[in-house]
C-alpha atoms as a PDB file:
ATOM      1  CA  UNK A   1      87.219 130.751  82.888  1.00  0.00           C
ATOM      2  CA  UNK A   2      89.331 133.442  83.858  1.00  0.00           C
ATOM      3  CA  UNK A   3      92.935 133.454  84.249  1.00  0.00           C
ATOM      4  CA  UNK A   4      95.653 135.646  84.892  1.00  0.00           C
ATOM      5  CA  UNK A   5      99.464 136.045  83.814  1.00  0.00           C
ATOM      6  CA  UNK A   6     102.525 135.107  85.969  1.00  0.00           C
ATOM      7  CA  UNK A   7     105.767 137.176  85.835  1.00  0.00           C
ATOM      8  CA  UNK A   8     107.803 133.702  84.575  1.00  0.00           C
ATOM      9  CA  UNK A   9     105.760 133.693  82.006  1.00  0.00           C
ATOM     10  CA  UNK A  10     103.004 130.648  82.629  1.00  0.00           C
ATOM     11  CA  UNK A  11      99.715 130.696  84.057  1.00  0.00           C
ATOM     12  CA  UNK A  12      97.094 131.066  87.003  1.00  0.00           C
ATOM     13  CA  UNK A  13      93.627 130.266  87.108  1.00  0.00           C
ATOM     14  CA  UNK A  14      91.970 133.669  88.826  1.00  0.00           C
ATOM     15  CA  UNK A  15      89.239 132.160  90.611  1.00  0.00           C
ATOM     16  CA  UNK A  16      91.563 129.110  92.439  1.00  0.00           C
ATOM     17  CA  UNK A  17      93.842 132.202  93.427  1.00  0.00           C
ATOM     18  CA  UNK A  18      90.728 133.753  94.749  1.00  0.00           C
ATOM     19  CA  UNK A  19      89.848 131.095  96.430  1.00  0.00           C
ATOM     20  CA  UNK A  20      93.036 130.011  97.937  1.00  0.00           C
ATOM     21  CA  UNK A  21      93.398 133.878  99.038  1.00  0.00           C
ATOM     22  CA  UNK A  22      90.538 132.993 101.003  1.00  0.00           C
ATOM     23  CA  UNK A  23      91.643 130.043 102.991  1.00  0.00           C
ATOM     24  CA  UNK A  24      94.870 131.736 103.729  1.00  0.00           C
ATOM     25  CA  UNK A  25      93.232 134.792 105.460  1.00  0.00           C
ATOM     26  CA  UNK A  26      90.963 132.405 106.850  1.00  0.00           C
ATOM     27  CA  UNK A  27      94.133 130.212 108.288  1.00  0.00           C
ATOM     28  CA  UNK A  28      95.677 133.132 109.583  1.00  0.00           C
ATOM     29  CA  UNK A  29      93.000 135.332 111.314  1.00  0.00           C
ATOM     30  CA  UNK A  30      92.419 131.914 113.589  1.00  0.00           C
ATOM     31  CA  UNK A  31      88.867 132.613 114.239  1.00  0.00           C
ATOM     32  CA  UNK A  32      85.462 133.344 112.049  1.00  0.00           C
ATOM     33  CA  UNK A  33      85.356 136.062 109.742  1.00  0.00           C
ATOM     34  CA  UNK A  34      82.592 137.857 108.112  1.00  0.00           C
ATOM     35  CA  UNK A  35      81.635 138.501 104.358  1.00  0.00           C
ATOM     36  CA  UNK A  36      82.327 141.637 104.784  1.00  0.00           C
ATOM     37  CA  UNK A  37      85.481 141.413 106.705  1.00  0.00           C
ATOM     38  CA  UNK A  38      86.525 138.936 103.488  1.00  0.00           C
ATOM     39  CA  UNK A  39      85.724 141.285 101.072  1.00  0.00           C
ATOM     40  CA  UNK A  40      87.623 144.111 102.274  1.00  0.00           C
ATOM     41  CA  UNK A  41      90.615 142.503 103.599  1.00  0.00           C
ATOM     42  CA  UNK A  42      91.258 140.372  99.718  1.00  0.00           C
ATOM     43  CA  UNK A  43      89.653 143.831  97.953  1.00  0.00           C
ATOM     44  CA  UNK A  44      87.375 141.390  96.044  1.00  0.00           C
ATOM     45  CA  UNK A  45      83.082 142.639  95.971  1.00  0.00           C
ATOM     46  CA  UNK A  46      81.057 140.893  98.479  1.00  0.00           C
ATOM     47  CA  UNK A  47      79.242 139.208  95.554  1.00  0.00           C
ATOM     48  CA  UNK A  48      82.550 137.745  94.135  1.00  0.00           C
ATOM     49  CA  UNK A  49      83.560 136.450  97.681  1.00  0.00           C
ATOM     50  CA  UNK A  50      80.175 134.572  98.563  1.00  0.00           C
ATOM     51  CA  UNK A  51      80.173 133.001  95.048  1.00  0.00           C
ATOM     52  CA  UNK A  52      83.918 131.621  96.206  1.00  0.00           C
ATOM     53  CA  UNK A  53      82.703 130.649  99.570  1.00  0.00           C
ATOM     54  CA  UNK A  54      79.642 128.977  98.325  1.00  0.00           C
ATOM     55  CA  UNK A  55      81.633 127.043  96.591  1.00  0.00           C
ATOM     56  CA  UNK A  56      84.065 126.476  99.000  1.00  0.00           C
ATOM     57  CA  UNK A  57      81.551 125.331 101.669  1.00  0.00           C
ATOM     58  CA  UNK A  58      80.333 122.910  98.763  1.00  0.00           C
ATOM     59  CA  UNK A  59      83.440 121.128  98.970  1.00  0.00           C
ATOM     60  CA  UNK A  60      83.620 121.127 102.728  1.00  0.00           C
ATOM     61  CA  UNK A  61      86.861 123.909 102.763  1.00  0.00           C
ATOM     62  CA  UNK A  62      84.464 126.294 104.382  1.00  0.00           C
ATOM     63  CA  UNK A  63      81.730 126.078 107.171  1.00  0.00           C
ATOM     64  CA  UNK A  64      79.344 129.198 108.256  1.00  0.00           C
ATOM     65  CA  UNK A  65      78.290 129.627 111.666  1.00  0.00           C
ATOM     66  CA  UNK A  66      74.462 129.453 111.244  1.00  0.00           C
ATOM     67  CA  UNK A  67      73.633 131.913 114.365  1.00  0.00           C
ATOM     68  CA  UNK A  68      76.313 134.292 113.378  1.00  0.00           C
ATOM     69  CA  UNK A  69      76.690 133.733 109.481  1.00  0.00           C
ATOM     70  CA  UNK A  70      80.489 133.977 110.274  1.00  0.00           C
ATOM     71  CA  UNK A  71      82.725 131.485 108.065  1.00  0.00           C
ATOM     72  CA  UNK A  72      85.318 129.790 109.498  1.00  0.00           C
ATOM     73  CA  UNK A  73      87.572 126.934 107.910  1.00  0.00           C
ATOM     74  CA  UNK A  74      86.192 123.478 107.297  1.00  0.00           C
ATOM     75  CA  UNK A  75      87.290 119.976 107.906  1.00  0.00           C
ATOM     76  CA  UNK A  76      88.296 119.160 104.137  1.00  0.00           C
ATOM     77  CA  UNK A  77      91.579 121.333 105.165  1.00  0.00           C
ATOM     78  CA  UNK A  78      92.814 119.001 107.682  1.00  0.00           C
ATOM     79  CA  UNK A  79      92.074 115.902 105.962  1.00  0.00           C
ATOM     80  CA  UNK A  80      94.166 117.346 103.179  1.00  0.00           C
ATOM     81  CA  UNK A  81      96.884 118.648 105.648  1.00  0.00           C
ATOM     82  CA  UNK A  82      97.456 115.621 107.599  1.00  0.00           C
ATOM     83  CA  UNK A  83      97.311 113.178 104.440  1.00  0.00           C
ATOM     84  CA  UNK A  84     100.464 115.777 103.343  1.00  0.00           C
ATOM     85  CA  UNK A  85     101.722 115.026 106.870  1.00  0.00           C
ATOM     86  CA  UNK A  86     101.477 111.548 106.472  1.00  0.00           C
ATOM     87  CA  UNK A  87     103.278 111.105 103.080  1.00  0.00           C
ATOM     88  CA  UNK A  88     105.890 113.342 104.031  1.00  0.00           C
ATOM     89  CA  UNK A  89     106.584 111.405 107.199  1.00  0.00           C
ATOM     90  CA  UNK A  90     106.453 108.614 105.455  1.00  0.00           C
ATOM     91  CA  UNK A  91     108.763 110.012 102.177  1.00  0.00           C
ATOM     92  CA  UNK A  92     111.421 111.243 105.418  1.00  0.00           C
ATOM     93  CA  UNK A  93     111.111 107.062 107.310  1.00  0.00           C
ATOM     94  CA  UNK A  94     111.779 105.228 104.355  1.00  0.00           C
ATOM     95  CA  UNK A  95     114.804 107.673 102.769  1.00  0.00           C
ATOM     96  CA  UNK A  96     117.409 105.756 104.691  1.00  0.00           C
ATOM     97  CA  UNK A  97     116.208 102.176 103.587  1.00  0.00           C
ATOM     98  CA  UNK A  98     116.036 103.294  99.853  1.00  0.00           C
ATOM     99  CA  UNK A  99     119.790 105.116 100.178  1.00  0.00           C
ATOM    100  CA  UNK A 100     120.394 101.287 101.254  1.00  0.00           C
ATOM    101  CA  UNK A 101     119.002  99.732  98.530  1.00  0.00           C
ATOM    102  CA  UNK A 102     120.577 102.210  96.087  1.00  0.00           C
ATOM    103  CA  UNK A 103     123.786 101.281  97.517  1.00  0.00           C
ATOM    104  CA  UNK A 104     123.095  97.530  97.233  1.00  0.00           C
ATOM    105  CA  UNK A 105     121.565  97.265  93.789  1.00  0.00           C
ATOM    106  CA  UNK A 106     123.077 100.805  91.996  1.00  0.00           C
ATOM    107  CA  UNK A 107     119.446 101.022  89.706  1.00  0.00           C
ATOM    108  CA  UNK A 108     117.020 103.596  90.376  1.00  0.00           C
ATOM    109  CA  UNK A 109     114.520 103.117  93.254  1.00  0.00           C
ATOM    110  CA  UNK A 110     111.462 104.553  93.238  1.00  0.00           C
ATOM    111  CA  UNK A 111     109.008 105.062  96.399  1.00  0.00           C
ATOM    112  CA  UNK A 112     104.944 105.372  95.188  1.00  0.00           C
ATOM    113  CA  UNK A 113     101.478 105.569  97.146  1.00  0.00           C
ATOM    114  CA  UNK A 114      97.977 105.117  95.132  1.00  0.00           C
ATOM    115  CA  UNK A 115      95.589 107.889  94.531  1.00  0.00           C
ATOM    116  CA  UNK A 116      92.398 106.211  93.046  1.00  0.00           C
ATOM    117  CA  UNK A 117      93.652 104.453  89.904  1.00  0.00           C
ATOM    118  CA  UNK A 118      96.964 106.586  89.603  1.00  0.00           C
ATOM    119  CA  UNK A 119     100.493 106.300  90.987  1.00  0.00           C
ATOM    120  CA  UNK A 120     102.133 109.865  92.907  1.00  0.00           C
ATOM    121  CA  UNK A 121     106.188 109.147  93.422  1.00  0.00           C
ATOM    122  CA  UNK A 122     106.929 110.626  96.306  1.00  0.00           C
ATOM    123  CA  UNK A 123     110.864 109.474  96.300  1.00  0.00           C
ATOM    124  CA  UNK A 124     113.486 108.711  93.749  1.00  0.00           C
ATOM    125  CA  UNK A 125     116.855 107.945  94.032  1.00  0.00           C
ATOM    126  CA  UNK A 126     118.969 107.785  90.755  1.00  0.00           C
ATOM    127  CA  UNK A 127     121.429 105.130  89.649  1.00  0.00           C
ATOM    128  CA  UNK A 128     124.699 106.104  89.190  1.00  0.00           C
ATOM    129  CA  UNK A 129     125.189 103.872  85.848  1.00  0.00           C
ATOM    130  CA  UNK A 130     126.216 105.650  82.671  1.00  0.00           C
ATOM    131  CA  UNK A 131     123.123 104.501  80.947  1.00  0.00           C
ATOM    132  CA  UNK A 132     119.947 105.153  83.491  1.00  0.00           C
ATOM    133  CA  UNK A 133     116.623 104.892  82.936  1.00  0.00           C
ATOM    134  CA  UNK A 134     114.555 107.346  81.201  1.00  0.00           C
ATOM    135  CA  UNK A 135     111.012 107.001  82.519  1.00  0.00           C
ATOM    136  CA  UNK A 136     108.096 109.267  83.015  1.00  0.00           C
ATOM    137  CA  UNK A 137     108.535 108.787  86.732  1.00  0.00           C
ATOM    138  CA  UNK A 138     109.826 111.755  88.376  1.00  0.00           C
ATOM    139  CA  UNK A 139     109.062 112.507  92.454  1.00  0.00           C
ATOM    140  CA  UNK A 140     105.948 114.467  92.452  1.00  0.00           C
ATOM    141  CA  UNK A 141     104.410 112.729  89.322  1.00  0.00           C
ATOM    142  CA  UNK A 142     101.721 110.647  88.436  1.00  0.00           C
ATOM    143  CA  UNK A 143     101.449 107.692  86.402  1.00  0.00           C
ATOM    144  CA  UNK A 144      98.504 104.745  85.228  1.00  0.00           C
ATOM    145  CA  UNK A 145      99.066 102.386  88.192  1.00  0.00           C
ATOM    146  CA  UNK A 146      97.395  99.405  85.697  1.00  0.00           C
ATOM    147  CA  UNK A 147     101.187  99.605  83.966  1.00  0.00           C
ATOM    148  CA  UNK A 148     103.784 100.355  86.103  1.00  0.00           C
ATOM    149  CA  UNK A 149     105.242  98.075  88.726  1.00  0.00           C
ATOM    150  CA  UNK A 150     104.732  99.793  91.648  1.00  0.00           C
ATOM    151  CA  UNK A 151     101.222 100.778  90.867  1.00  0.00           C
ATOM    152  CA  UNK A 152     100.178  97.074  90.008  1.00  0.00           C
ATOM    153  CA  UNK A 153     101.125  95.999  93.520  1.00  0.00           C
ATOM    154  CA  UNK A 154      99.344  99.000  95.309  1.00  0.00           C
ATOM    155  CA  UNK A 155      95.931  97.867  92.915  1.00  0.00           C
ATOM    156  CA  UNK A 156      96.500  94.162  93.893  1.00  0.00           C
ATOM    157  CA  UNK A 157      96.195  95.170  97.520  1.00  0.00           C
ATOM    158  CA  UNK A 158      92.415  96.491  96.733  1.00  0.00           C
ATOM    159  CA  UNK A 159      89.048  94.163  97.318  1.00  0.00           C
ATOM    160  CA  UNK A 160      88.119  92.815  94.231  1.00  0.00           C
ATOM    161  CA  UNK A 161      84.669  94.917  93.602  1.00  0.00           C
ATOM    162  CA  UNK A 162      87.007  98.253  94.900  1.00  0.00           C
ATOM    163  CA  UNK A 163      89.833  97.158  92.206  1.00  0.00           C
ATOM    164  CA  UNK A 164      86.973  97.255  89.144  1.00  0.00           C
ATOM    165  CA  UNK A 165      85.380 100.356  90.359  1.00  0.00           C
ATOM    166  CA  UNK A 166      88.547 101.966  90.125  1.00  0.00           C
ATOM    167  CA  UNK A 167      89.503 100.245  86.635  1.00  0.00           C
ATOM    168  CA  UNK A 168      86.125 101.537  85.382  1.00  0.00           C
ATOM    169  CA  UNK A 169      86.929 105.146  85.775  1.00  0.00           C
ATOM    170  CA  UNK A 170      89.794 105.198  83.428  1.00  0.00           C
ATOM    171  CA  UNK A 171      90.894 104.381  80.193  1.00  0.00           C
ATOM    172  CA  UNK A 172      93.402 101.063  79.550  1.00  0.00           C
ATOM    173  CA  UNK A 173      95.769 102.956  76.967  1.00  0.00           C
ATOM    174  CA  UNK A 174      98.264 100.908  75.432  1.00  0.00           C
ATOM    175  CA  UNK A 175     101.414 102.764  75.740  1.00  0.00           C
ATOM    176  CA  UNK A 176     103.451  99.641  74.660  1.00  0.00           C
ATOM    177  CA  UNK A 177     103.100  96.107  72.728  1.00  0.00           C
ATOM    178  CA  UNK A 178     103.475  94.601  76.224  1.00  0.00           C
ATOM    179  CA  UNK A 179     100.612  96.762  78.157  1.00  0.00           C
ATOM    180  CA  UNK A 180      98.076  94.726  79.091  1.00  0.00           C
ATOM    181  CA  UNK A 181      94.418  96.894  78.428  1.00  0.00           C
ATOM    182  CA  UNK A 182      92.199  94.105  79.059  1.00  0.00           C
ATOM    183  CA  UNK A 183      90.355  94.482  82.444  1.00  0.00           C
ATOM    184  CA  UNK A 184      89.742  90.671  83.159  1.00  0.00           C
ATOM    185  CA  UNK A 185      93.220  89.506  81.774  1.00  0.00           C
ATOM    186  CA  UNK A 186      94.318  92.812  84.057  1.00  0.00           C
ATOM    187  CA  UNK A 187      92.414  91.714  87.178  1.00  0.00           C
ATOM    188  CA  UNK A 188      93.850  88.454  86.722  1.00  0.00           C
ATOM    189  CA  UNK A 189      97.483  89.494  86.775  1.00  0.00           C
ATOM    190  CA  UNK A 190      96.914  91.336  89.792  1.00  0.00           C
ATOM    191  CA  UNK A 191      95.369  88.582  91.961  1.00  0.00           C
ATOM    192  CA  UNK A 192      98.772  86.507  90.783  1.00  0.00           C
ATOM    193  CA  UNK A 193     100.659  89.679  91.826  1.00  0.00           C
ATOM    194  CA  UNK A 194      99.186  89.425  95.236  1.00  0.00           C
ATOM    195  CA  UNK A 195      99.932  86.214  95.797  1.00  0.00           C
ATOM    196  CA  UNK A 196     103.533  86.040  94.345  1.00  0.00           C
ATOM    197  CA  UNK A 197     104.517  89.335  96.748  1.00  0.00           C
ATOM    198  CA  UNK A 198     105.750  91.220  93.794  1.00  0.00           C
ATOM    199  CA  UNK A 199     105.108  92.822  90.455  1.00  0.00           C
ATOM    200  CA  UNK A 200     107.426  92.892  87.269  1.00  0.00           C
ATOM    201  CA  UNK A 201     107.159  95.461  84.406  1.00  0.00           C
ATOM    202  CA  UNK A 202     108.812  94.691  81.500  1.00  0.00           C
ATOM    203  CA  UNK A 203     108.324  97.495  79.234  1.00  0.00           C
ATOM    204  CA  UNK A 204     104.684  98.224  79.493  1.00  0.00           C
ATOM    205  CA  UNK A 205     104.834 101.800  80.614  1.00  0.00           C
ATOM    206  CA  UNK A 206     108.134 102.683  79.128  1.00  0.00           C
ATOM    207  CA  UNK A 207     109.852 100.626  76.610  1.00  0.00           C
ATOM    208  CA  UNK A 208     112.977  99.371  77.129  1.00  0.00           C
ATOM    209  CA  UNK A 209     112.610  99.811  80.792  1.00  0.00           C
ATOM    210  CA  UNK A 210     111.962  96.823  83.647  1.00  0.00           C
ATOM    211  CA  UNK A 211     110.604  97.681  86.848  1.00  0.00           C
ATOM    212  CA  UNK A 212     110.799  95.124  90.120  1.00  0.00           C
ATOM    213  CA  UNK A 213     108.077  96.257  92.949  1.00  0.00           C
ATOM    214  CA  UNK A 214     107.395  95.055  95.618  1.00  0.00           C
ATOM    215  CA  UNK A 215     104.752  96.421  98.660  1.00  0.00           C
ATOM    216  CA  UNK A 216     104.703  98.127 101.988  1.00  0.00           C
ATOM    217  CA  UNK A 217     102.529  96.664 104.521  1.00  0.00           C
ATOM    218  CA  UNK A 218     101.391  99.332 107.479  1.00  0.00           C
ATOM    219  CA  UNK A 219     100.356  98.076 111.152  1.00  0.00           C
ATOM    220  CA  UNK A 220      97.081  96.790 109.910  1.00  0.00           C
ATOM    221  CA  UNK A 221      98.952  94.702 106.957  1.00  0.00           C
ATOM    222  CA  UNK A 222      97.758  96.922 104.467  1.00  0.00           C
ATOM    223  CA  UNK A 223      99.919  97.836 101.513  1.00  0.00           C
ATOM    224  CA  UNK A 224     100.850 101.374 102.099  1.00  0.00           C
ATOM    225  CA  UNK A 225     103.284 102.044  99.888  1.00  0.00           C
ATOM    226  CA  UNK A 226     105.097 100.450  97.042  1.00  0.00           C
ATOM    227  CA  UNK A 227     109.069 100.312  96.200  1.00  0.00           C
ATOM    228  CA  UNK A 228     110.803  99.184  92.995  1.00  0.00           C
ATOM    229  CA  UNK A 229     113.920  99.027  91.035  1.00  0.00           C
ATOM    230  CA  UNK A 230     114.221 100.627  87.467  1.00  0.00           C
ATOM    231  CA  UNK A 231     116.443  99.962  85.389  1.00  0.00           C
ATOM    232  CA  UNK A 232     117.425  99.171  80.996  1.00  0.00           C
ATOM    233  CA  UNK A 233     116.265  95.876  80.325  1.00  0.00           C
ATOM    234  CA  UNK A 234     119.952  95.015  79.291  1.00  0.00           C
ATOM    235  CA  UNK A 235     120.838  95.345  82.872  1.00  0.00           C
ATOM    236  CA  UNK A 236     117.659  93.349  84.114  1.00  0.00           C
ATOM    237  CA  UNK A 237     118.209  89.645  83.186  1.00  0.00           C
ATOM    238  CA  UNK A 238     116.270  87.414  84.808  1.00  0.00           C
ATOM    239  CA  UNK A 239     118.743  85.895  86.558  1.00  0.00           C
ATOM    240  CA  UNK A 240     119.894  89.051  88.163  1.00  0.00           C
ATOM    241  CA  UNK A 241     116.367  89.734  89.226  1.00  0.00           C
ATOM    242  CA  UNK A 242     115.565  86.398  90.932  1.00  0.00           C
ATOM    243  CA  UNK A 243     118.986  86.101  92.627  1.00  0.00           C
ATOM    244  CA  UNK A 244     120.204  90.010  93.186  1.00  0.00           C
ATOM    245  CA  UNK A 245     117.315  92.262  92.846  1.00  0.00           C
ATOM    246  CA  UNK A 246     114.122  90.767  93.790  1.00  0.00           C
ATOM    247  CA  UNK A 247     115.983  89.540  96.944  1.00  0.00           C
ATOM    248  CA  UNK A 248     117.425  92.487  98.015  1.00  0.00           C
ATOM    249  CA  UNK A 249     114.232  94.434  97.282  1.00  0.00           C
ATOM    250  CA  UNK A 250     112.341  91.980  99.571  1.00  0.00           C
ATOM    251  CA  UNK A 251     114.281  92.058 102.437  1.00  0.00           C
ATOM    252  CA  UNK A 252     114.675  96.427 102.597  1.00  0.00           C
ATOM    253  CA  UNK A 253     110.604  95.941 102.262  1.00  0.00           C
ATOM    254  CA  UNK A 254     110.634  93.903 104.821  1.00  0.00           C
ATOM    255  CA  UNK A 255     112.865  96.076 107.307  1.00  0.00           C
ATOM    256  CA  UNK A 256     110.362  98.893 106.636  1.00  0.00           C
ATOM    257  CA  UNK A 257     107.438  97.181 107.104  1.00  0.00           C
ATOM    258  CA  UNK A 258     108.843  96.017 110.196  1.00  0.00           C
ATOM    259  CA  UNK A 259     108.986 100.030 111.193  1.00  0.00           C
ATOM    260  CA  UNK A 260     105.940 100.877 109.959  1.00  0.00           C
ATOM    261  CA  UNK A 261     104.330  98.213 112.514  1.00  0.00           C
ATOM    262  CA  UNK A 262     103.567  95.023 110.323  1.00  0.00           C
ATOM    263  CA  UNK A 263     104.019  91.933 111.986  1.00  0.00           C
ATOM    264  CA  UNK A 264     104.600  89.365 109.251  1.00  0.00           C
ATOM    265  CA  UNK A 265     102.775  86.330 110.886  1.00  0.00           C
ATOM    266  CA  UNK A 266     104.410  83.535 108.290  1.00  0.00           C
ATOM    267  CA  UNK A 267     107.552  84.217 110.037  1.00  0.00           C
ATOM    268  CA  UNK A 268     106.358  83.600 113.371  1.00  0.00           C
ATOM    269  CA  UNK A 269     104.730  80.266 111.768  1.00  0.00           C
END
């Protein structure tokens, strides 16, 4: 595979360049474009350029007009665009809630969506506590979901037969004494999770760390997203989680839910 050199010293894989020159010409010229127009305009050979949109189109980035043989840009490009839209719109609705929370608790709160089996943070907001936590979890990152608190309520949330098709695809590694790598003792944890409205991590991602979670239910009651509090286990004692924390956590949940359209139906009895 061929790759090129960046000026700050890492580096770039040629053909993805190539092909992401391509969708940004195509973006910008706003109409279709022939091979030929391609070829000249990102001074690549005709032959390199239809290998790249070939393989494009394969991925539905690309579509060719079949009476003209013009390309133009495919659906794939929205779907990807609008699910950006989405979590950023969703990252900018729930920033005030977790400042809240932040304020309330003084831990570090993390906001997370699920990608297949993983976890993406897409918000953080750092305690303020000498000693913080020091976890993989970073905004922008992505984590096991099977071992981290927010990612075990986002898989509880999934049908059954969905939840082991997912598990099946990756590997259970044991990052910790306390990670649990057995699917059925895994699936089984997760149905409780569901039911109790929360998860709790106590060091099985990162040890030393505890991790309270609890979801984000959309208009259509789905869990959308998942927030949690992160802190040394020192500072986690049970009793500060069941009568500070897992409180506090639940009700700011609750107010965005309550934005995001959910209408909790145990309330209105």
């Amino acid at each position: 595979m061929s790759r090129s050199r960046k000026e700050d010293g890492g580096q770039t894989v040629q053909s993805v360049t190539r092909a992401l020159m391509l969708l940004e010409l195509m973006a910008k010229e706003n109409n279709t474009i022939s091979l030929s127009e391609l070829a000249r305009k990102v001074h690549l050979k005709m032959a390199t350029v239809h290998r790249l949109l070939n393989t494009l189109m394969s991925r539905g980035f690309v579509e060719q007009d079949k009476a003209t043989l013009r390309y133009r840009l495919g659906i794939k490009n929205f779907e990807i665009g609008n699910a950006a839209l989405m979590i950023n719109d969703l990252r900018s609705m729930i920033r005030p809630f977790l400042k809240q929370l932040a304020e309330r608790i003084n831990e570090t709160i993390n906001l997370a969506v699920l990608d297949g089996a993983e976890v993406i943070y897409i918000d953080q907001i750092e305690s303020t506590n000498i000693v913080i936590v020091k976890m993989f979890a970073r905004i922008g990152s992505r984590g096991p979901a099977y071992c981290t608190g927010t990612g075990k309520v986002l898989l509880a949330d999934l049908p059954i037969q969905e939840l082991r098709k997912r598990l099946s695809q990756i590997e259970l590694v044991k990052f910790t004494e306390y990670t649990i790598t057995d699917t059925e003792k895994l699936i089984e944890k997760l149905i409780q999770i569901k039911s109790d409205g929360y998860a709790l991590d106590f060091s099985e991602r990162d040890l030393g760390v505890t991790c309270v979670a609890v979801p984000v239910k959309n208009f259509e009651g789905r869990v959308q997203a998942a927030i949690s509090v992160s802190a040394p286990e020192q500072r986690m004692l049970m009793s500060r989680i069941e009568h500070e924390i897992l409180p506090t956590i639940l009700d700011i949940a609750g107010q965005i839910s309550k934005q995001l359209g959910y209408l909790d139906t145990k309330v209105l009895g």
